[in-house]
C-alpha atoms as a PDB file:
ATOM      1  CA  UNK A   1      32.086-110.624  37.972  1.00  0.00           C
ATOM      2  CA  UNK A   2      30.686-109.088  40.997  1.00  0.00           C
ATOM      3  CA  UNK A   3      30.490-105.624  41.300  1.00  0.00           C
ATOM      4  CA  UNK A   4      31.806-104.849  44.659  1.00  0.00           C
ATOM      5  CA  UNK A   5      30.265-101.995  46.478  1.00  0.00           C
ATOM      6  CA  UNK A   6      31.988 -99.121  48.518  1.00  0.00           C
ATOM      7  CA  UNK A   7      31.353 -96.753  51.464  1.00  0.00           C
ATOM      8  CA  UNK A   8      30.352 -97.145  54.794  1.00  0.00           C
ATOM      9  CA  UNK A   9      28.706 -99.755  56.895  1.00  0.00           C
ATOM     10  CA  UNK A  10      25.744 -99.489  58.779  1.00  0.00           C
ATOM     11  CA  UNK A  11      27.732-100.482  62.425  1.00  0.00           C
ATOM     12  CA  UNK A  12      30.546 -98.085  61.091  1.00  0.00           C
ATOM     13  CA  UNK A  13      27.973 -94.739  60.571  1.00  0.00           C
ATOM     14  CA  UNK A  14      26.430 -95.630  64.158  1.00  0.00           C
ATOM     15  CA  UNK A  15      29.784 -95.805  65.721  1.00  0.00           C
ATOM     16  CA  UNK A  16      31.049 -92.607  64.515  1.00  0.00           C
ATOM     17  CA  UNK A  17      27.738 -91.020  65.093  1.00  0.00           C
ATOM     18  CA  UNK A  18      27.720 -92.191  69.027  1.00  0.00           C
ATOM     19  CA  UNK A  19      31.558 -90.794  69.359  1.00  0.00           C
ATOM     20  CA  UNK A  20      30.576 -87.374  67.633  1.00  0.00           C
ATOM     21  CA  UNK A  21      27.582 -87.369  70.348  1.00  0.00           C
ATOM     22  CA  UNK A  22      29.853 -88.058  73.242  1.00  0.00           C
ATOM     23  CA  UNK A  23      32.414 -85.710  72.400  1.00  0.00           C
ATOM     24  CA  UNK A  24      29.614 -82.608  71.725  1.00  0.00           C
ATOM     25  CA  UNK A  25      28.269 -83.627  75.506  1.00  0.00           C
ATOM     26  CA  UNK A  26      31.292 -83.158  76.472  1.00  0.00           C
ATOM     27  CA  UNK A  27      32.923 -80.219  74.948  1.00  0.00           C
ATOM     28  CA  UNK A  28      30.129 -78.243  74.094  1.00  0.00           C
ATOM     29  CA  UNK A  29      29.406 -76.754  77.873  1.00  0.00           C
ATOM     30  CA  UNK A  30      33.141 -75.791  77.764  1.00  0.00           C
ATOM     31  CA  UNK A  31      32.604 -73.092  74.926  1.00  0.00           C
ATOM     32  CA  UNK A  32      28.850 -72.509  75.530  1.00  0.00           C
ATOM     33  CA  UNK A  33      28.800 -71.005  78.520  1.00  0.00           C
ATOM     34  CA  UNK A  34      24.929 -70.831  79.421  1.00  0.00           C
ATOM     35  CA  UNK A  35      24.865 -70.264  82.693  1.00  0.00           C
ATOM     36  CA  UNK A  36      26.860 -66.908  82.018  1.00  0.00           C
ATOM     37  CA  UNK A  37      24.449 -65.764  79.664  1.00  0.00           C
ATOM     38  CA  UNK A  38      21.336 -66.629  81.564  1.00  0.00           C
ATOM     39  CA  UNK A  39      23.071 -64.251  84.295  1.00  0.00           C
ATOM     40  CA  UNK A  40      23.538 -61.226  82.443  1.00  0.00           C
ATOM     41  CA  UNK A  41      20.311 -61.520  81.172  1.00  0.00           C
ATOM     42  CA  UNK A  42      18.363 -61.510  84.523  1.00  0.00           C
ATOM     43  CA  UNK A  43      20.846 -58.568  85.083  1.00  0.00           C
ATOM     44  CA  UNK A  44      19.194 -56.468  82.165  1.00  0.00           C
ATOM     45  CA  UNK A  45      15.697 -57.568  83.707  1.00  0.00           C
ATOM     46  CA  UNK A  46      16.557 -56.129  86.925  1.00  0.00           C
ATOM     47  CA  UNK A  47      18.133 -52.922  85.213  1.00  0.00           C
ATOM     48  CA  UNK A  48      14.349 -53.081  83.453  1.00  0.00           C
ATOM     49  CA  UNK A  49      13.090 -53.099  86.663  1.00  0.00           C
ATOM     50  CA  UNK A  50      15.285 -50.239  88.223  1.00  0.00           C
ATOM     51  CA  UNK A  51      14.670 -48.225  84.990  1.00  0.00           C
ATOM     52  CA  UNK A  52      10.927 -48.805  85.325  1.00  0.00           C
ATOM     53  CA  UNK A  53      11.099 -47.458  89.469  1.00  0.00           C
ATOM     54  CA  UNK A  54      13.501 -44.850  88.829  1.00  0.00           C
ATOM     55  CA  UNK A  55      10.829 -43.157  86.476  1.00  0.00           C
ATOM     56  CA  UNK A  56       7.613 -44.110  88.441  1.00  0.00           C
ATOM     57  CA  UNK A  57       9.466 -42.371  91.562  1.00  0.00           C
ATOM     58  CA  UNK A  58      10.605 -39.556  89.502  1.00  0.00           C
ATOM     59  CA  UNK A  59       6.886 -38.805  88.087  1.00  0.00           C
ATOM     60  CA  UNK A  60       5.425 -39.077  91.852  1.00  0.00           C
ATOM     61  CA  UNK A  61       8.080 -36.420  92.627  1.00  0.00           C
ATOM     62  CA  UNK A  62       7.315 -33.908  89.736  1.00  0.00           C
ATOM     63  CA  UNK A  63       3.374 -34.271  90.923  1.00  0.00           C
ATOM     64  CA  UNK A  64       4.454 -34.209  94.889  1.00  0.00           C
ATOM     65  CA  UNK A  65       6.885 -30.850  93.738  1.00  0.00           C
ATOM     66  CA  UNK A  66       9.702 -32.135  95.343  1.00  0.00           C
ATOM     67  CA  UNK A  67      12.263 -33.275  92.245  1.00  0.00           C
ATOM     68  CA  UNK A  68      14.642 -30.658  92.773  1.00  0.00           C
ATOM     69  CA  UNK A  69      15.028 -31.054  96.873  1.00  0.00           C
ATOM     70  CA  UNK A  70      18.093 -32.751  98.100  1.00  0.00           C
ATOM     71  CA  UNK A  71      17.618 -35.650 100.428  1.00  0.00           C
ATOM     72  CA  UNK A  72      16.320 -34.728 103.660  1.00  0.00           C
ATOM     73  CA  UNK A  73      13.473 -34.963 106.295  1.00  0.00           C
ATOM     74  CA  UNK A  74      10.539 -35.527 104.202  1.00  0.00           C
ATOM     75  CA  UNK A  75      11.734 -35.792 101.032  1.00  0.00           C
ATOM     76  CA  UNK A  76       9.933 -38.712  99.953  1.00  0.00           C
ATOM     77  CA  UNK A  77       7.047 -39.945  97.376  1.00  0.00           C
ATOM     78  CA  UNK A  78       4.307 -42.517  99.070  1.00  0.00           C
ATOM     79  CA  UNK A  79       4.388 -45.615  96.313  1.00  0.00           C
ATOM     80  CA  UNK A  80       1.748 -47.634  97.485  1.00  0.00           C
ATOM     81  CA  UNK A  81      -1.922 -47.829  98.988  1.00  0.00           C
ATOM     82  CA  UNK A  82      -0.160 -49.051 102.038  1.00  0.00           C
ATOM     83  CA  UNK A  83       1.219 -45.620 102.288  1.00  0.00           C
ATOM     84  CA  UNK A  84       5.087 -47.070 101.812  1.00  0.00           C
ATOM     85  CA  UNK A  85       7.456 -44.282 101.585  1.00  0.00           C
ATOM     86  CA  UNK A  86      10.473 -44.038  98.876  1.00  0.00           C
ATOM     87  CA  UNK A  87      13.045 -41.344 100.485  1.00  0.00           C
ATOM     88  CA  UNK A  88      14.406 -39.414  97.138  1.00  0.00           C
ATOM     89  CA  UNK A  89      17.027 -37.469  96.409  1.00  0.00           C
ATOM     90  CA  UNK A  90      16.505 -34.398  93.323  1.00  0.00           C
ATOM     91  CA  UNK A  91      13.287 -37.168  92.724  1.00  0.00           C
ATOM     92  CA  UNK A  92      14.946 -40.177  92.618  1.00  0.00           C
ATOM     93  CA  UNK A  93      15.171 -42.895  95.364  1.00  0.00           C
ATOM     94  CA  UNK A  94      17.778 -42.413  97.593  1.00  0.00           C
ATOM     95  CA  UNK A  95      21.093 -44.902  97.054  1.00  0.00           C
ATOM     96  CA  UNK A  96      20.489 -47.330 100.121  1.00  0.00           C
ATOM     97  CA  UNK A  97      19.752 -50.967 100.120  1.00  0.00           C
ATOM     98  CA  UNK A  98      16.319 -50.080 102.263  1.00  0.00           C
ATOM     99  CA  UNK A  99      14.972 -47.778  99.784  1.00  0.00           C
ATOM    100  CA  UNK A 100      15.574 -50.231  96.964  1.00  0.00           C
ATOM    101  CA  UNK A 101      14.643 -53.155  99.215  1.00  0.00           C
ATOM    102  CA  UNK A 102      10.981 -51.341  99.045  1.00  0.00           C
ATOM    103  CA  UNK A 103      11.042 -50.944  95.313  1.00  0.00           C
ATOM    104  CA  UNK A 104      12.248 -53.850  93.555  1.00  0.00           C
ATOM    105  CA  UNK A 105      10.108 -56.959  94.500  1.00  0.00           C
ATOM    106  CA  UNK A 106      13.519 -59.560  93.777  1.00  0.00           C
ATOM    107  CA  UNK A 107      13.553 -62.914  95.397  1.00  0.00           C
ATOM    108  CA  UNK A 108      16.229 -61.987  98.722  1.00  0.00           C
ATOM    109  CA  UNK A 109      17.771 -65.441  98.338  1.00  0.00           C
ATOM    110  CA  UNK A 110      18.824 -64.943  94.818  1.00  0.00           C
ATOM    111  CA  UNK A 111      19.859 -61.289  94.826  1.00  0.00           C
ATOM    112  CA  UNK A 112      21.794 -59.274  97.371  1.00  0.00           C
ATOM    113  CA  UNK A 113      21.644 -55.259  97.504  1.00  0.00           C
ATOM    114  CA  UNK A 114      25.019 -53.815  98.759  1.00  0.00           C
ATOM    115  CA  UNK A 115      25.553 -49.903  99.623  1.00  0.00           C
ATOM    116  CA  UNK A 116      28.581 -48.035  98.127  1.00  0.00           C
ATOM    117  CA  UNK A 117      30.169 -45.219  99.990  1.00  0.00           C
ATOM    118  CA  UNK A 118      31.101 -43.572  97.021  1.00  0.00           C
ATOM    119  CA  UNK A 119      30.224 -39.835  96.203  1.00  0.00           C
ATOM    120  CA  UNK A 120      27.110 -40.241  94.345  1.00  0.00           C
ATOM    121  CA  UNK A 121      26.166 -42.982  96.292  1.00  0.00           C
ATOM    122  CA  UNK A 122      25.452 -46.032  94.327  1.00  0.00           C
ATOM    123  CA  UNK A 123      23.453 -49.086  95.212  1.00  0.00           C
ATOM    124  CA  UNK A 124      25.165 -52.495  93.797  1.00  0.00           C
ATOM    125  CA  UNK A 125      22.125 -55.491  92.632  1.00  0.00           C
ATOM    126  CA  UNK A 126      24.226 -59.010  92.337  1.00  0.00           C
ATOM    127  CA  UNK A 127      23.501 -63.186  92.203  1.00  0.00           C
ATOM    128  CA  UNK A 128      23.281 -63.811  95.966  1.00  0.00           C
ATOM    129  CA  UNK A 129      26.117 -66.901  94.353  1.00  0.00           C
ATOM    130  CA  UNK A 130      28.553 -64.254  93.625  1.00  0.00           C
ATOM    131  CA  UNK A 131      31.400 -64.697  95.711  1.00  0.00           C
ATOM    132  CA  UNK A 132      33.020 -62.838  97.288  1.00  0.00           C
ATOM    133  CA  UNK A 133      31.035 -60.189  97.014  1.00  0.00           C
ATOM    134  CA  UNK A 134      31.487 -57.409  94.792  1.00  0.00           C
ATOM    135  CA  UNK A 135      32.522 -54.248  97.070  1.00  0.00           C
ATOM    136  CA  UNK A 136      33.176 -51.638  94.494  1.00  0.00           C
ATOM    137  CA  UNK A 137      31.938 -49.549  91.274  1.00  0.00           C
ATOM    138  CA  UNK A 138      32.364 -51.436  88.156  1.00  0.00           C
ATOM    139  CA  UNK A 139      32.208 -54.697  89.698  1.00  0.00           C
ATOM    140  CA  UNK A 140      31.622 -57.487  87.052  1.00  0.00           C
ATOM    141  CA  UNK A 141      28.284 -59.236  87.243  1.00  0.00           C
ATOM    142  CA  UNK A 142      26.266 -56.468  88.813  1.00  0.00           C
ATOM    143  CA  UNK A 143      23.666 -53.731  88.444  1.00  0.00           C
ATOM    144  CA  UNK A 144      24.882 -50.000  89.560  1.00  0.00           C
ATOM    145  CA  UNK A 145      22.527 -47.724  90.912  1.00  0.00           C
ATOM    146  CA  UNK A 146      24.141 -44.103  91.079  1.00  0.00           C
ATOM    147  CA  UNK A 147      22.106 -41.351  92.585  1.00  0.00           C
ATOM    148  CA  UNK A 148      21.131 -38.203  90.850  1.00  0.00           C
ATOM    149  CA  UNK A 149      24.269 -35.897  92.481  1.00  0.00           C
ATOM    150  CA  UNK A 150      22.020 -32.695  91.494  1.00  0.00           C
ATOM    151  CA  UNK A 151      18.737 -31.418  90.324  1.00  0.00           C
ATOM    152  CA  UNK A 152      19.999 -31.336  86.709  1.00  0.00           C
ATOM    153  CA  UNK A 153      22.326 -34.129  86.773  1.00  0.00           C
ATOM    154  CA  UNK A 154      19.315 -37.491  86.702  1.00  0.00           C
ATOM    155  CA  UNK A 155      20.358 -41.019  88.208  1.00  0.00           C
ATOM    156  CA  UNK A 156      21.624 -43.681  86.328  1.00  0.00           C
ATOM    157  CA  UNK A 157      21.625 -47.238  86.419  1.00  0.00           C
ATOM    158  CA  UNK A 158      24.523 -49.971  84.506  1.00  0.00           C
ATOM    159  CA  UNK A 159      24.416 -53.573  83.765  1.00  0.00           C
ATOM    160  CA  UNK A 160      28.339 -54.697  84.733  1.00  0.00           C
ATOM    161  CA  UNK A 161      28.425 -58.120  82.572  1.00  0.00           C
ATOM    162  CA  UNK A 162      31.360 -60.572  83.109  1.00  0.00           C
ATOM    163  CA  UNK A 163      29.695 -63.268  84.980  1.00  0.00           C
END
């Protein structure tokens, strides 16, 4: 007698290994979503980077003695050997796109900077992609810049996920 064996063939294991490889290619980007994640975290780099200006300003404002002044005519900090000036408000830039076009050094074609009319006004930092454009507080996908409303009440700044 012959023993006869049992299992798998060689052509059998490559088959069901080329199926199982098509079908992860496949599926996979539908419940790994990336692209998202990559998104949120350049949005916590760019809070970083707001952070990081929001303090350098504020220090230049304690030495200039000018942290507890309300926006105004020359209320401002000089922030670079080229004598650029950062308007502040209570020693914190100001909540326009200008002021925060001077600070942040973000590529223009792959980040917008909106203005809020809100009271504080807040500053919005989105994916140039994001469409349509997010127009209020809270917006999903987008940093929130909200200007110090007093001299004891500091700025803040919020990473909005949901992209």
């Amino acid at each position: 007698h012959k023993k006869q064996q049992s299992g798998f063939t060689l052509i059998e294991l490559v088959i069901v290994i080329v199926i199982l490889g098509i079908l992860a290619a496949t599926a996979a980007p539908k419940f790994i979503n990336l692209q998202a994640d990559a998104r949120e975290s350049t949005l916590s780099a760019v809070k970083a980077s707001v952070e990081s200006a929001m303090s350098i300003i504020h220090s230049k404002s304690l030495i200039k003695g000018n942290s507890t002044t309300a926006a105004g005519t020359n209320v401002d900090v000089t922030i670079d050997a080229a004598g650029t000036e950062v308007l502040i408000n209570f020693g914190y830039p100001v909540a326009t796109d200008t002021e925060w076009d001077k600070l942040l050094d973000i590529n223009s074609t792959e980040f917008e900077i909106a203005n809020l009319s809100t009271t504080p006004l807040k500053v919005l930092i989105y994916p140039a992609t994001t469409t349509p454009a997010p127009s209020a507080a809270g917006a999903a996908c987008t940093v929130e810049y909200t200007a110090a409303a007093s001299a004891t009440a500091k700025a803040t700044v919020v990473v909005n996920t949901g992209c």
